[in-house]
N, C-alpha and C. Protein backbone atom coordinates (compact mmCIF):
# COMPACT_ATOMS: atom_id res chain seq x y z
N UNK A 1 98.84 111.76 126.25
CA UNK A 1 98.83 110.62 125.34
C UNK A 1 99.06 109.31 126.10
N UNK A 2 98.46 108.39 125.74
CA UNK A 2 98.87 106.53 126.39
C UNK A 2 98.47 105.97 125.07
N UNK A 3 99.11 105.22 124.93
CA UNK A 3 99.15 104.33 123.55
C UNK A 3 99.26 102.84 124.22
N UNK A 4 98.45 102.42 123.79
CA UNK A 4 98.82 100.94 123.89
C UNK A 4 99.84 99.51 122.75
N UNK A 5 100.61 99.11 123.25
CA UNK A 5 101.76 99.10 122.74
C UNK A 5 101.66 97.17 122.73
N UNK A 6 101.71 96.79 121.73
CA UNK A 6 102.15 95.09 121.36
C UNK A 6 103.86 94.82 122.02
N UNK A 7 103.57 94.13 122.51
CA UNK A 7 105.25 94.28 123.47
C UNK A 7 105.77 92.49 122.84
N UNK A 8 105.99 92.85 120.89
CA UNK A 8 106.48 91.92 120.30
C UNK A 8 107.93 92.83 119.62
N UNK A 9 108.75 91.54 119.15
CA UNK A 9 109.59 92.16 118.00
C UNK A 9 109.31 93.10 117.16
N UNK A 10 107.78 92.60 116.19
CA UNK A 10 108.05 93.36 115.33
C UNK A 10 107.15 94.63 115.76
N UNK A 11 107.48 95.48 117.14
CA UNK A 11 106.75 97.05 116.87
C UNK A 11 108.05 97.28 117.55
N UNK A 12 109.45 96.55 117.65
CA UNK A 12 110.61 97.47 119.08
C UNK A 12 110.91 98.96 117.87
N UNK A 13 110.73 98.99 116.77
CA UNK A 13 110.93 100.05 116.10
C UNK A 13 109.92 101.58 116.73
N UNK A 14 108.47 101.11 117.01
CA UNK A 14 107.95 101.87 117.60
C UNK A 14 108.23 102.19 119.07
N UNK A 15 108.33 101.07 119.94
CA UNK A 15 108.83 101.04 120.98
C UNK A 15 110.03 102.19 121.44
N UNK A 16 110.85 102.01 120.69
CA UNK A 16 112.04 103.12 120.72
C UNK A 16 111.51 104.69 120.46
N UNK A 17 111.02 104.60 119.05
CA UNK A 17 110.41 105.77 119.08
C UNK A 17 109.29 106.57 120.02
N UNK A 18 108.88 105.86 121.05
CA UNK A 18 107.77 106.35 121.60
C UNK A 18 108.68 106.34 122.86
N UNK A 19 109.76 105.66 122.96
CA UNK A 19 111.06 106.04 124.31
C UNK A 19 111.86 106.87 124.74
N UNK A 20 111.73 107.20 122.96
CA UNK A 20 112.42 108.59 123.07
C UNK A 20 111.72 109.92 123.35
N UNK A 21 110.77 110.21 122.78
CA UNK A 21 109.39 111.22 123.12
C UNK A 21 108.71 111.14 124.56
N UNK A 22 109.20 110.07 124.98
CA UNK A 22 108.79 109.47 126.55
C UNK A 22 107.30 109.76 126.36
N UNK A 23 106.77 109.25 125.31
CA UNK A 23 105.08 109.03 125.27
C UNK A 23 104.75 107.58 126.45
N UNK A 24 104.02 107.77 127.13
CA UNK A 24 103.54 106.75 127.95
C UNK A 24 102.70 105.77 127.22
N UNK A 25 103.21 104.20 127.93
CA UNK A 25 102.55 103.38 126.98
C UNK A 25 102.05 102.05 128.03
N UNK A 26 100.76 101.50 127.53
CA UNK A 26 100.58 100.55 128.56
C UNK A 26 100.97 99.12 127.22
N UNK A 27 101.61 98.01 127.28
CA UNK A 27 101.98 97.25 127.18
C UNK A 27 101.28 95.69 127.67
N UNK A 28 100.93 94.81 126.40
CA UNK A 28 99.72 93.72 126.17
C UNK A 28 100.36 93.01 124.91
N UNK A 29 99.76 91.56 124.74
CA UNK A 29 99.47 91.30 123.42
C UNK A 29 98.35 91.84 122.84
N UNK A 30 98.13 91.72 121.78
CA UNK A 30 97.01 91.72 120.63
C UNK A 30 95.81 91.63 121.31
N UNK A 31 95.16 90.86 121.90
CA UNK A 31 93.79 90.49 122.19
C UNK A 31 93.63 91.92 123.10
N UNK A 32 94.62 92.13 124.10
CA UNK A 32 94.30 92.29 125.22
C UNK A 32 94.16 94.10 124.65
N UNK A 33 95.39 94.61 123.79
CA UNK A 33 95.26 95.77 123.53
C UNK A 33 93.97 96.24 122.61
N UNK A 34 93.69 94.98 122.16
CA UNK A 34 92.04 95.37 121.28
C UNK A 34 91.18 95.79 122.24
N UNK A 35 91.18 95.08 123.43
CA UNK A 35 89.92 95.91 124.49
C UNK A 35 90.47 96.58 124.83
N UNK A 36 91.50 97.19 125.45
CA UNK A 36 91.66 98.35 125.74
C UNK A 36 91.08 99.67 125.03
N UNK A 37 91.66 99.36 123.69
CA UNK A 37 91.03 100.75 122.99
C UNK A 37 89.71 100.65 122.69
N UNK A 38 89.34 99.52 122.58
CA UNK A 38 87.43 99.33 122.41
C UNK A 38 86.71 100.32 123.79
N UNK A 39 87.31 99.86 125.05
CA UNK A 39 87.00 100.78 125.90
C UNK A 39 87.33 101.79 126.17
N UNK A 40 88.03 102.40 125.25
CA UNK A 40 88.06 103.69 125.59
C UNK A 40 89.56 103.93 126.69
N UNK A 41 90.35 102.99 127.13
CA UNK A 41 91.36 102.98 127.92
C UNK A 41 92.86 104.03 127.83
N UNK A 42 92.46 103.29 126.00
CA UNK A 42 93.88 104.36 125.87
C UNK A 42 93.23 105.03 124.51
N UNK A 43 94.14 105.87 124.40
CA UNK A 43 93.69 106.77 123.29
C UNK A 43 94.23 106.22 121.76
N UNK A 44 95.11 105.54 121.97
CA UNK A 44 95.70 105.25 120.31
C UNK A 44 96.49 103.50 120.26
N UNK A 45 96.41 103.14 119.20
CA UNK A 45 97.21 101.63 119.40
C UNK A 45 97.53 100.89 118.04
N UNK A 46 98.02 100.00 117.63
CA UNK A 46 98.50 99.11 116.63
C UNK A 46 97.16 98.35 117.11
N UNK A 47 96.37 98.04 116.38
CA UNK A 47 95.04 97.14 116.82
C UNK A 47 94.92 96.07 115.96
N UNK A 48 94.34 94.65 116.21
CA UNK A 48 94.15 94.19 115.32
C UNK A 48 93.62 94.27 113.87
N UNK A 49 94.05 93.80 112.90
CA UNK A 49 93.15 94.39 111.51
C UNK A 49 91.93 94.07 111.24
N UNK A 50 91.33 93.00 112.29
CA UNK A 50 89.90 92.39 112.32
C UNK A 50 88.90 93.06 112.88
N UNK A 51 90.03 94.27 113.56
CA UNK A 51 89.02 94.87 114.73
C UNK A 51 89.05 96.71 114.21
N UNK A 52 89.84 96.45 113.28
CA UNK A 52 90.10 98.14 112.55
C UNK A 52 88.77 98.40 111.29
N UNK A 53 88.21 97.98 111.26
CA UNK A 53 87.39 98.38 109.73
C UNK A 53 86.21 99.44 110.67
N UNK A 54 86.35 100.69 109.35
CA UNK A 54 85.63 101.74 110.22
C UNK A 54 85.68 102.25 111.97
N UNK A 55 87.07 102.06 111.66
CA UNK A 55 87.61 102.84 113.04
C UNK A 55 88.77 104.01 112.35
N UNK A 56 88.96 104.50 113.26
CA UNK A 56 89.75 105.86 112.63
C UNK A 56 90.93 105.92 112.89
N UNK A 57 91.93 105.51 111.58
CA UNK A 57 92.92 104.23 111.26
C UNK A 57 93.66 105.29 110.47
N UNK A 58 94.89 105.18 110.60
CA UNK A 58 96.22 106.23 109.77
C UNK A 58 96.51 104.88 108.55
N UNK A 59 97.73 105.81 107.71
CA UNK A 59 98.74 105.24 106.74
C UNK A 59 99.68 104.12 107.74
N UNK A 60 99.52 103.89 108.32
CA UNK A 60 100.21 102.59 109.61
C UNK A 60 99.88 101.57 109.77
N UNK A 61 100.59 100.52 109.59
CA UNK A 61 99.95 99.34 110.26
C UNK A 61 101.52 98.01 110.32
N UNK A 62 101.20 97.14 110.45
CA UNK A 62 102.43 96.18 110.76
C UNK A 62 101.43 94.75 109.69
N UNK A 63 102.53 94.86 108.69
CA UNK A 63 102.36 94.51 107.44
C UNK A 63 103.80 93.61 107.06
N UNK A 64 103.40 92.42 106.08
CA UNK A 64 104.24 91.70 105.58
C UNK A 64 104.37 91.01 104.20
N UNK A 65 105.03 90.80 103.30
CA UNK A 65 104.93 91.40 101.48
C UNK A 65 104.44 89.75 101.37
N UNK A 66 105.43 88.81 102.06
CA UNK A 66 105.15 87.46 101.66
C UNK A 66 105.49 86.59 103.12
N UNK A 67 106.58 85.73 103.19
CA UNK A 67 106.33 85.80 104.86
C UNK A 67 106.31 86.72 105.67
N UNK A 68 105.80 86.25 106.92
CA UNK A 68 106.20 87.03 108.06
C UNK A 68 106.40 86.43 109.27
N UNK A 69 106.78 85.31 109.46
CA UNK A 69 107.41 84.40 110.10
C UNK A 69 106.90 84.18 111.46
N UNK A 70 106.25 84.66 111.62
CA UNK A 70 105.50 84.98 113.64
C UNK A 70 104.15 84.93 113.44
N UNK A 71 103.48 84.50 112.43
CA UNK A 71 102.24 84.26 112.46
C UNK A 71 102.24 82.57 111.45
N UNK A 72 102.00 81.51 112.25
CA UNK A 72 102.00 80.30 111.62
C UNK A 72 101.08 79.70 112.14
N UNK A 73 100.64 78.54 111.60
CA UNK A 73 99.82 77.10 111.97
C UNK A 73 100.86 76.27 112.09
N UNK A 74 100.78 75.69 113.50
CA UNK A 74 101.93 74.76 113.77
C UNK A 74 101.22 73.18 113.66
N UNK A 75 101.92 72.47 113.92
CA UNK A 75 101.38 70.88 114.59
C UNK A 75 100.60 70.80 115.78
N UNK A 76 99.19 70.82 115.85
CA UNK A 76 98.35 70.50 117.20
C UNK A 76 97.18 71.40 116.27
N UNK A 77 96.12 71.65 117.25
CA UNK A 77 94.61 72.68 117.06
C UNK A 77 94.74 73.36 117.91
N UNK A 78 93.88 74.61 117.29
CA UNK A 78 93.61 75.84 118.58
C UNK A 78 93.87 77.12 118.40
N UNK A 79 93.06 78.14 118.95
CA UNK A 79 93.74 79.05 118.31
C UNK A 79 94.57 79.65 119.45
N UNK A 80 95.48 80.93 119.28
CA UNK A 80 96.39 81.57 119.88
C UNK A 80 95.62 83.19 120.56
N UNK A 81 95.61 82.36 122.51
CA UNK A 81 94.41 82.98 122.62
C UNK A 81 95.15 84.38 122.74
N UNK A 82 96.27 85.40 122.60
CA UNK A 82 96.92 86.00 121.78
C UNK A 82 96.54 87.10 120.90
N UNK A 83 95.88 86.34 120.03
CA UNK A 83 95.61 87.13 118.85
C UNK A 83 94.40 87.28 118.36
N UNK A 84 94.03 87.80 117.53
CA UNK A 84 93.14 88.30 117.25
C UNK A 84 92.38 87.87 115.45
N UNK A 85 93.40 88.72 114.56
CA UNK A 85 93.30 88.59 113.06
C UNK A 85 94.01 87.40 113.17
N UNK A 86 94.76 87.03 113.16
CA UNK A 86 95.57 85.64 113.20
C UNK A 86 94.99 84.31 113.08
N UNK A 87 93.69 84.11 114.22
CA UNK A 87 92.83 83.28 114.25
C UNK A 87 91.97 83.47 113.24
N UNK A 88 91.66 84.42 112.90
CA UNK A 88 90.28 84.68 111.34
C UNK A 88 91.26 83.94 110.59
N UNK A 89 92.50 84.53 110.15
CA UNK A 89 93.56 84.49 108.91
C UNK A 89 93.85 83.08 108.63
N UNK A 90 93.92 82.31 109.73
CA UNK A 90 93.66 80.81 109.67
C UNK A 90 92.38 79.74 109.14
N UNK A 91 91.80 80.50 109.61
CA UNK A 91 90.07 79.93 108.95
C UNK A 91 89.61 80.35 107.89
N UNK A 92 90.14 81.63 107.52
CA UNK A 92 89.45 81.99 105.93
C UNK A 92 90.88 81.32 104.74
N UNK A 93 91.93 80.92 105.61
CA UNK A 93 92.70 80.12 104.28
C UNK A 93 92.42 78.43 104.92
N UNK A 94 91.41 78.41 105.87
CA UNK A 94 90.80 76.77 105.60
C UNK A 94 92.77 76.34 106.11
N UNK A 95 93.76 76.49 106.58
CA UNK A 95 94.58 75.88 107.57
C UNK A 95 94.14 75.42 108.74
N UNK A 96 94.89 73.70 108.99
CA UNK A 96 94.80 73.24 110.30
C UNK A 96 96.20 73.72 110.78
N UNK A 97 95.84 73.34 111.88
CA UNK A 97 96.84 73.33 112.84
C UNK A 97 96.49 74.34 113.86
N UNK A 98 97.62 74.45 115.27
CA UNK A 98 97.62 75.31 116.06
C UNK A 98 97.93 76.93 115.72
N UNK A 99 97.57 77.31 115.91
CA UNK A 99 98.12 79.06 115.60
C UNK A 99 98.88 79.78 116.99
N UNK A 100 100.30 79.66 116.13
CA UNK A 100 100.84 80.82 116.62
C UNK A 100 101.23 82.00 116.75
N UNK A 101 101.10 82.91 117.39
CA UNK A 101 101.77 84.52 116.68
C UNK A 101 103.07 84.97 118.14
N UNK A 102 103.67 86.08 117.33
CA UNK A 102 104.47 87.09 118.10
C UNK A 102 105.54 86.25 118.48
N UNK A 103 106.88 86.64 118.96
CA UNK A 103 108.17 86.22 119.22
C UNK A 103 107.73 84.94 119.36
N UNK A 104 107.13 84.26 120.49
CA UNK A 104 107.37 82.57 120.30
C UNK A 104 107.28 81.88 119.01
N UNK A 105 107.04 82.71 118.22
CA UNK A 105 106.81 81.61 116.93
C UNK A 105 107.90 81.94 115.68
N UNK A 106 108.75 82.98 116.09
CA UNK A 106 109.78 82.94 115.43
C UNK A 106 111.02 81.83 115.36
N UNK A 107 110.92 81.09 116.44
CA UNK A 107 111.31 79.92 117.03
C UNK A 107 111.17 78.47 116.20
N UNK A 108 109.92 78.81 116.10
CA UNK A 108 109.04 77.58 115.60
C UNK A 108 109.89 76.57 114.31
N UNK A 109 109.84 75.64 114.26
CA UNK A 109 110.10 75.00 112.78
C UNK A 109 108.93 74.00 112.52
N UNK A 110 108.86 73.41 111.21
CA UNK A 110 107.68 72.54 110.42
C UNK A 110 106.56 73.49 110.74
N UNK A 111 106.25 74.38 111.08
CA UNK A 111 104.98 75.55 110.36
C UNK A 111 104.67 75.96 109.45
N UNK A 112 103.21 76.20 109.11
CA UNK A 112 102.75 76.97 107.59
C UNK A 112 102.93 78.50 108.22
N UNK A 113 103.42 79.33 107.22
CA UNK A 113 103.51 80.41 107.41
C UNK A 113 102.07 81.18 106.75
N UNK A 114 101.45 81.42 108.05
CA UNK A 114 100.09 81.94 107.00
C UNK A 114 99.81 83.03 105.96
N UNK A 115 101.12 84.21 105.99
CA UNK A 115 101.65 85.48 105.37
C UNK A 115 101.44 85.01 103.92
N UNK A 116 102.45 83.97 104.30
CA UNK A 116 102.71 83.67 102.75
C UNK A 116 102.20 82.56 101.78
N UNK A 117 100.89 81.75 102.61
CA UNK A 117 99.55 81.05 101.88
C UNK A 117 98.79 82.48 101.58
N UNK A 118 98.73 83.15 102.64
CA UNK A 118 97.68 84.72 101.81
C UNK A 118 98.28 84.68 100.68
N UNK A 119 99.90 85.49 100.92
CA UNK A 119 100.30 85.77 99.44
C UNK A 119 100.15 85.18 98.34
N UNK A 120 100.20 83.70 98.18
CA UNK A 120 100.31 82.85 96.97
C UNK A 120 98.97 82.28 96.49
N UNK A 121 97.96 82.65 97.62
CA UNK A 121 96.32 82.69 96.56
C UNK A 121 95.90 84.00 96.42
N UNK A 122 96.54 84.92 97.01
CA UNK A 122 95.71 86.46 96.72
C UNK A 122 96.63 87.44 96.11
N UNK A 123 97.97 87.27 95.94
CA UNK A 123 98.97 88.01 95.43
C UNK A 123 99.31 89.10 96.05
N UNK A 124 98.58 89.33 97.10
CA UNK A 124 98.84 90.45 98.23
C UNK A 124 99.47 90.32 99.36
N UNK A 125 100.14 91.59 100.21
CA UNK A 125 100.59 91.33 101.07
C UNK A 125 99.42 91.14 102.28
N UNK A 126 100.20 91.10 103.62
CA UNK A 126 99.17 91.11 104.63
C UNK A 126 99.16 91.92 105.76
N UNK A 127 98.13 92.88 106.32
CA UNK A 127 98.08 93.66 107.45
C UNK A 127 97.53 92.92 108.17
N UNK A 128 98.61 92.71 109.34
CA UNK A 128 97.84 92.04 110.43
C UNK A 128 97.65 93.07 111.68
N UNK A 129 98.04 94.49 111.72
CA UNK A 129 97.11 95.63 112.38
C UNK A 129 97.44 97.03 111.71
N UNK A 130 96.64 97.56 112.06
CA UNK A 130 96.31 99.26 111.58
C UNK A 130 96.74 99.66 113.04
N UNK A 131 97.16 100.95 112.71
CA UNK A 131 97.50 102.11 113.78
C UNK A 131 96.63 102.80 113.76
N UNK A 132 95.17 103.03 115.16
CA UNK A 132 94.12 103.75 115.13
C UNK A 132 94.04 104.78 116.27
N UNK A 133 93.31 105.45 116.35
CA UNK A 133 93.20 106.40 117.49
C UNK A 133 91.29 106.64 117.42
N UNK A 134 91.21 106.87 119.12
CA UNK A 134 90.24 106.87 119.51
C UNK A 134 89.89 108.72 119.45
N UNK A 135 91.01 109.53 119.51
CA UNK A 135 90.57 110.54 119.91
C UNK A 135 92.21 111.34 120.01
N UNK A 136 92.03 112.52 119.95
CA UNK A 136 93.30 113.47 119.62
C UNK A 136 94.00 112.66 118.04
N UNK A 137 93.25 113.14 117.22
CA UNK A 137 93.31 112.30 115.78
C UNK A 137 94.57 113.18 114.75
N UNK A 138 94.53 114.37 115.05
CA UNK A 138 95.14 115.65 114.45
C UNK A 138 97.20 115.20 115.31
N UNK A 139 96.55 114.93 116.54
CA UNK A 139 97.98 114.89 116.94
C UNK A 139 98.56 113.61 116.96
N UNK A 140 98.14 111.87 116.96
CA UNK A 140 98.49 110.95 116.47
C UNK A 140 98.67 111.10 114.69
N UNK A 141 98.06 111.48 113.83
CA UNK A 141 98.36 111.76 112.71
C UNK A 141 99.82 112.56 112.53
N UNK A 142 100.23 113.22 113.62
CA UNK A 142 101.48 114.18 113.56
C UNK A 142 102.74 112.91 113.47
N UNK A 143 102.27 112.57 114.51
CA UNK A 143 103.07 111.39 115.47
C UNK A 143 103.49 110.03 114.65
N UNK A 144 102.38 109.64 114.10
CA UNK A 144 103.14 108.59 113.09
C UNK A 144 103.17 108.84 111.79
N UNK A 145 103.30 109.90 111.39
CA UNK A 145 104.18 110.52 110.18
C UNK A 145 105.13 110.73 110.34
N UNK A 146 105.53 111.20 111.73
CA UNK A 146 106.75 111.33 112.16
C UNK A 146 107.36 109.67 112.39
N UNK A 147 106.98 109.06 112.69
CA UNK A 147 107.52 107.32 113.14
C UNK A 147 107.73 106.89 111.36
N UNK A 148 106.79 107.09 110.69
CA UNK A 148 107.10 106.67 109.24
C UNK A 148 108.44 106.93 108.50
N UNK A 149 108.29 108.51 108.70
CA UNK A 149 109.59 109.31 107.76
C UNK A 149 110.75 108.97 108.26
N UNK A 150 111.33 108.47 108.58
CA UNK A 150 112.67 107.46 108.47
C UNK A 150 112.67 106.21 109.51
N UNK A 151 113.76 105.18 109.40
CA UNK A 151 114.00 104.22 110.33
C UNK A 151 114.49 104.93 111.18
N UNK A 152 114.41 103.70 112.39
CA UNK A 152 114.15 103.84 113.67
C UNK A 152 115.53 103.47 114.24
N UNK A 153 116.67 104.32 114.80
CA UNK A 153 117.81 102.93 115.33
C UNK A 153 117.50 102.60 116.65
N UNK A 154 118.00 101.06 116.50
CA UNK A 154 117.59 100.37 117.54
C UNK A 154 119.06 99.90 118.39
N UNK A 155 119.29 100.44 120.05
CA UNK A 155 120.75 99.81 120.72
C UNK A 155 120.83 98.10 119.76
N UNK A 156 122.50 97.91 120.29
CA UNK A 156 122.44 96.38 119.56
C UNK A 156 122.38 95.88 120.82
N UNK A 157 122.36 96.55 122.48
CA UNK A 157 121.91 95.59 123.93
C UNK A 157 120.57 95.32 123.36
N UNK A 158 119.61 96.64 122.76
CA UNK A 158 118.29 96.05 122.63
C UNK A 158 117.53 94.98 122.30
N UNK A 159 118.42 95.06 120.97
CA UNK A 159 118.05 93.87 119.92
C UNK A 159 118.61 92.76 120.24
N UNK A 160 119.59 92.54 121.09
CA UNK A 160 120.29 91.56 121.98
C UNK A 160 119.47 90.91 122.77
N UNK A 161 118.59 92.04 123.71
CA UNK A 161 117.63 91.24 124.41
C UNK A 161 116.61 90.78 123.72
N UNK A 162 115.88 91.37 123.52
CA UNK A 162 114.62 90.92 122.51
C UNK A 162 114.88 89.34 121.62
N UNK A 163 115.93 89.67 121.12
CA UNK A 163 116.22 88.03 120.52
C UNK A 163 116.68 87.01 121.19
N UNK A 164 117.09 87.46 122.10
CA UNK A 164 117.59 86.30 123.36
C UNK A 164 115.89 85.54 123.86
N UNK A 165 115.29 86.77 123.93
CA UNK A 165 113.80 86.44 124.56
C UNK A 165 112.89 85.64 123.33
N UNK A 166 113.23 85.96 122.21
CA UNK A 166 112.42 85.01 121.15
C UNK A 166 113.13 84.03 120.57
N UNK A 167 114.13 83.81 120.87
CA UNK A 167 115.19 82.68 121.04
C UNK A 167 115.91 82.24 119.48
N UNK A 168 115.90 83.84 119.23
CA UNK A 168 117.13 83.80 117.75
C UNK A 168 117.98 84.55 117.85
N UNK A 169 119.05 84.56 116.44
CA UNK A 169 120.17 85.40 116.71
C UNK A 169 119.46 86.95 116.44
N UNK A 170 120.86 87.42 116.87
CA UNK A 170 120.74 88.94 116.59
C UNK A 170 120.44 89.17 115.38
N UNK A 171 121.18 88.52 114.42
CA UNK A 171 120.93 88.30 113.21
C UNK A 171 119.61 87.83 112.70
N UNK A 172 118.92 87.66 112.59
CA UNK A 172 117.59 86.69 112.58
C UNK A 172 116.70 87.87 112.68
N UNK A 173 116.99 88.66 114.16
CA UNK A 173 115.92 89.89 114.16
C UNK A 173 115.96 90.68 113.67
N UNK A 174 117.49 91.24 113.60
CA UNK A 174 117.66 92.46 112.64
C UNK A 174 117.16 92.14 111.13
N UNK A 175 117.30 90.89 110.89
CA UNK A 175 116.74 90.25 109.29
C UNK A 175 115.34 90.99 108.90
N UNK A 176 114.83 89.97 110.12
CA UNK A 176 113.06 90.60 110.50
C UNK A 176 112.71 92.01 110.55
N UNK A 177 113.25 92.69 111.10
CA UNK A 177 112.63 93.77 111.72
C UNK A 177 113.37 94.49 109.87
N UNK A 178 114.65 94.28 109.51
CA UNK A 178 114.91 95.26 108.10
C UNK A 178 113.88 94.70 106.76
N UNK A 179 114.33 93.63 106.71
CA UNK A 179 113.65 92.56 105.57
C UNK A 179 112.03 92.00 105.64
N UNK A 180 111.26 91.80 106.33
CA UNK A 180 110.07 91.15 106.70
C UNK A 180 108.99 92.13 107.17
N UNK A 181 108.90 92.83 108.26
CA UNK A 181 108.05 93.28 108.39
C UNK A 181 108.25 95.35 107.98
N UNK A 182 107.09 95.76 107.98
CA UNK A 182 106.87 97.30 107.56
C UNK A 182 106.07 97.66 108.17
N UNK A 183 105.77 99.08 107.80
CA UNK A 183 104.77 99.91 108.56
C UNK A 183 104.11 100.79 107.67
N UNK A 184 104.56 100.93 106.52
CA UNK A 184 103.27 101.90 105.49
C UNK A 184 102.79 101.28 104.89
N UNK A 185 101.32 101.60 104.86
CA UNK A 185 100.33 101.03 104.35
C UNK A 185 99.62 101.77 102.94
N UNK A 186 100.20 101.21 102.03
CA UNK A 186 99.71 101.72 100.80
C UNK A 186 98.23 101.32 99.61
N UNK A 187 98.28 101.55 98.75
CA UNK A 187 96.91 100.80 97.93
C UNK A 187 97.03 99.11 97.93
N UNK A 188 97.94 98.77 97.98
CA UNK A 188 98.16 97.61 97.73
C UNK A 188 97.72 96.85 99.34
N UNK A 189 98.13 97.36 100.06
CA UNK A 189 98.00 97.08 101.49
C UNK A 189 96.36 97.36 101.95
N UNK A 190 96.03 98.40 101.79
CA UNK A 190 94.38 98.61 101.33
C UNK A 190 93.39 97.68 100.75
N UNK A 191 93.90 97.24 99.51
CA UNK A 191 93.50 96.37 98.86
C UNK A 191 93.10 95.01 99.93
N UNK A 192 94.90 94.68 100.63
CA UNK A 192 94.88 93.32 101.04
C UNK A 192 93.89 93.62 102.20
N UNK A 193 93.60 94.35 102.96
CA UNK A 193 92.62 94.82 103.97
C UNK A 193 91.22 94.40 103.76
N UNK A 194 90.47 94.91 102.59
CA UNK A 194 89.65 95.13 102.59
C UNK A 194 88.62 93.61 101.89
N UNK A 195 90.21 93.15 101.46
CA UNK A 195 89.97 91.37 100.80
C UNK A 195 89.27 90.64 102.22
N UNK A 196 90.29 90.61 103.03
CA UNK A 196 90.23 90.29 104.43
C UNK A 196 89.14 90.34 105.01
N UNK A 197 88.99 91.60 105.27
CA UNK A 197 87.58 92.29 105.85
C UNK A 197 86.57 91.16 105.22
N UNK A 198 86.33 91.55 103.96
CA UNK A 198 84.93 90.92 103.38
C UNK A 198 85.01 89.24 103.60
N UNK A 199 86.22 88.66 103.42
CA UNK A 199 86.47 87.01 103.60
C UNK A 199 86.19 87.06 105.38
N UNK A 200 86.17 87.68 105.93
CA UNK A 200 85.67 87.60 106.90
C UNK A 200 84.58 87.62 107.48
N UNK A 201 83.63 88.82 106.99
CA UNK A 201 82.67 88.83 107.33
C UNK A 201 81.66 87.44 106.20
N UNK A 202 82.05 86.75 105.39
CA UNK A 202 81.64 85.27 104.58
C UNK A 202 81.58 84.41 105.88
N UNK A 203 82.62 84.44 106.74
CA UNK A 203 83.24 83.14 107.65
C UNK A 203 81.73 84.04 108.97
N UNK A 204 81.45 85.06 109.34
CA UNK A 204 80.64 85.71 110.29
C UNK A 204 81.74 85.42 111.21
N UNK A 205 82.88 85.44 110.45
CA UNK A 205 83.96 86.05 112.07
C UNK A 205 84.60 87.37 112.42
N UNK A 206 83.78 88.46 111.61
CA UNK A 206 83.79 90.01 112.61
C UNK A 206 82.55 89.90 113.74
């Protein structure tokens, strides 16, 4: 197994779990782990949700009900060369500004939180990636059923570092990681997917 792994806050829940199984993992942002699995590099990953439609995608993904605080339009233009869905998610809600994602932007203040402009014109939450696999489908299906069926504990050195590195309290992340973000993806989450998908392919940005 190699999984390719978002080396943000909100997957250290997976992170741990895949530390403990000592599953090998190669480690990227967003953009970078989308080619990986496009080529065939690694076998399984948290992928962008722009880049998941009709790929072979579990009950998983890294999802947020109303904010989610690490994906914003700040003050300036541009997108966040970073990410992936993030940049669509900005243009199909017609927001200016710069786009930021992942720990640096937990930081941030005077940002639109783009989570939660989705939420308040579409009433849905938002997947900003699916958990897919390229291949050994039977045994990643094992694997994050197993990551689903309960929380994850995380050291408090861990979460110590990690927030030191995105430059909040301990408090702040543990907020995030209990309160803000998730990982099952239900009808409702489906729903918000597939809204996405199609407002996307309107903009011809799949």
């Amino acid at each position: 197994m190699l999984i390719g792994h978002i080396n943000y806050l909100n997957l250290l829940p997976f992170y741990q779990f895949l530390k403990r199984k000592n599953i090998k993992i190669k480690k990227s942002y967003p953009a970078q782990v989308n080619k990986w699995f496009e080529k065939g590099i690694i076998d399984a990953a948290f992928i962008s949700s722009i880049k998941a439609e009709n790929r072979k995608c579990f009950n998983a993904g890294i999802a947020a009900k109303r904010k989610v605080k690490s994906v914003l339009a700040c003050p300036g233009e541009g997108d966040d060369f970073e990410s992936a869905t993030s940049n669509v998610l900005a243009k199909i809600l017609d927001i200016k500004g710069k786009v930021v994602i992942g720990d640096k932007a937990l930081k941030e203040k005077n940002c639109i939180d783009l989570a939660e402009v989705w939420y308040q014109k579409y009433n849905l939450p938002f997947v900003f990636a699916l958990f897919c696999a390229n291949r050994h489908h039977k045994d990643y299906q094992k694997l994050i059923n197993e990551f689903l069926s309960k929380k994850q504990k995380i050291p408090y050195s861990t979460l110590k570092k990690y927030s030191e590195k995105a430059g909040i309290s301990v408090k702040e992340a543990k907020d995030y990681l209990d309160n803000i973000i998730y990982y099952k993806i239900g009808w409702r989450e489906k729903k918000a997917l597939k809204k996405f998908w199609a407002l996307a392919r309107k903009l011809n940005a799949k």
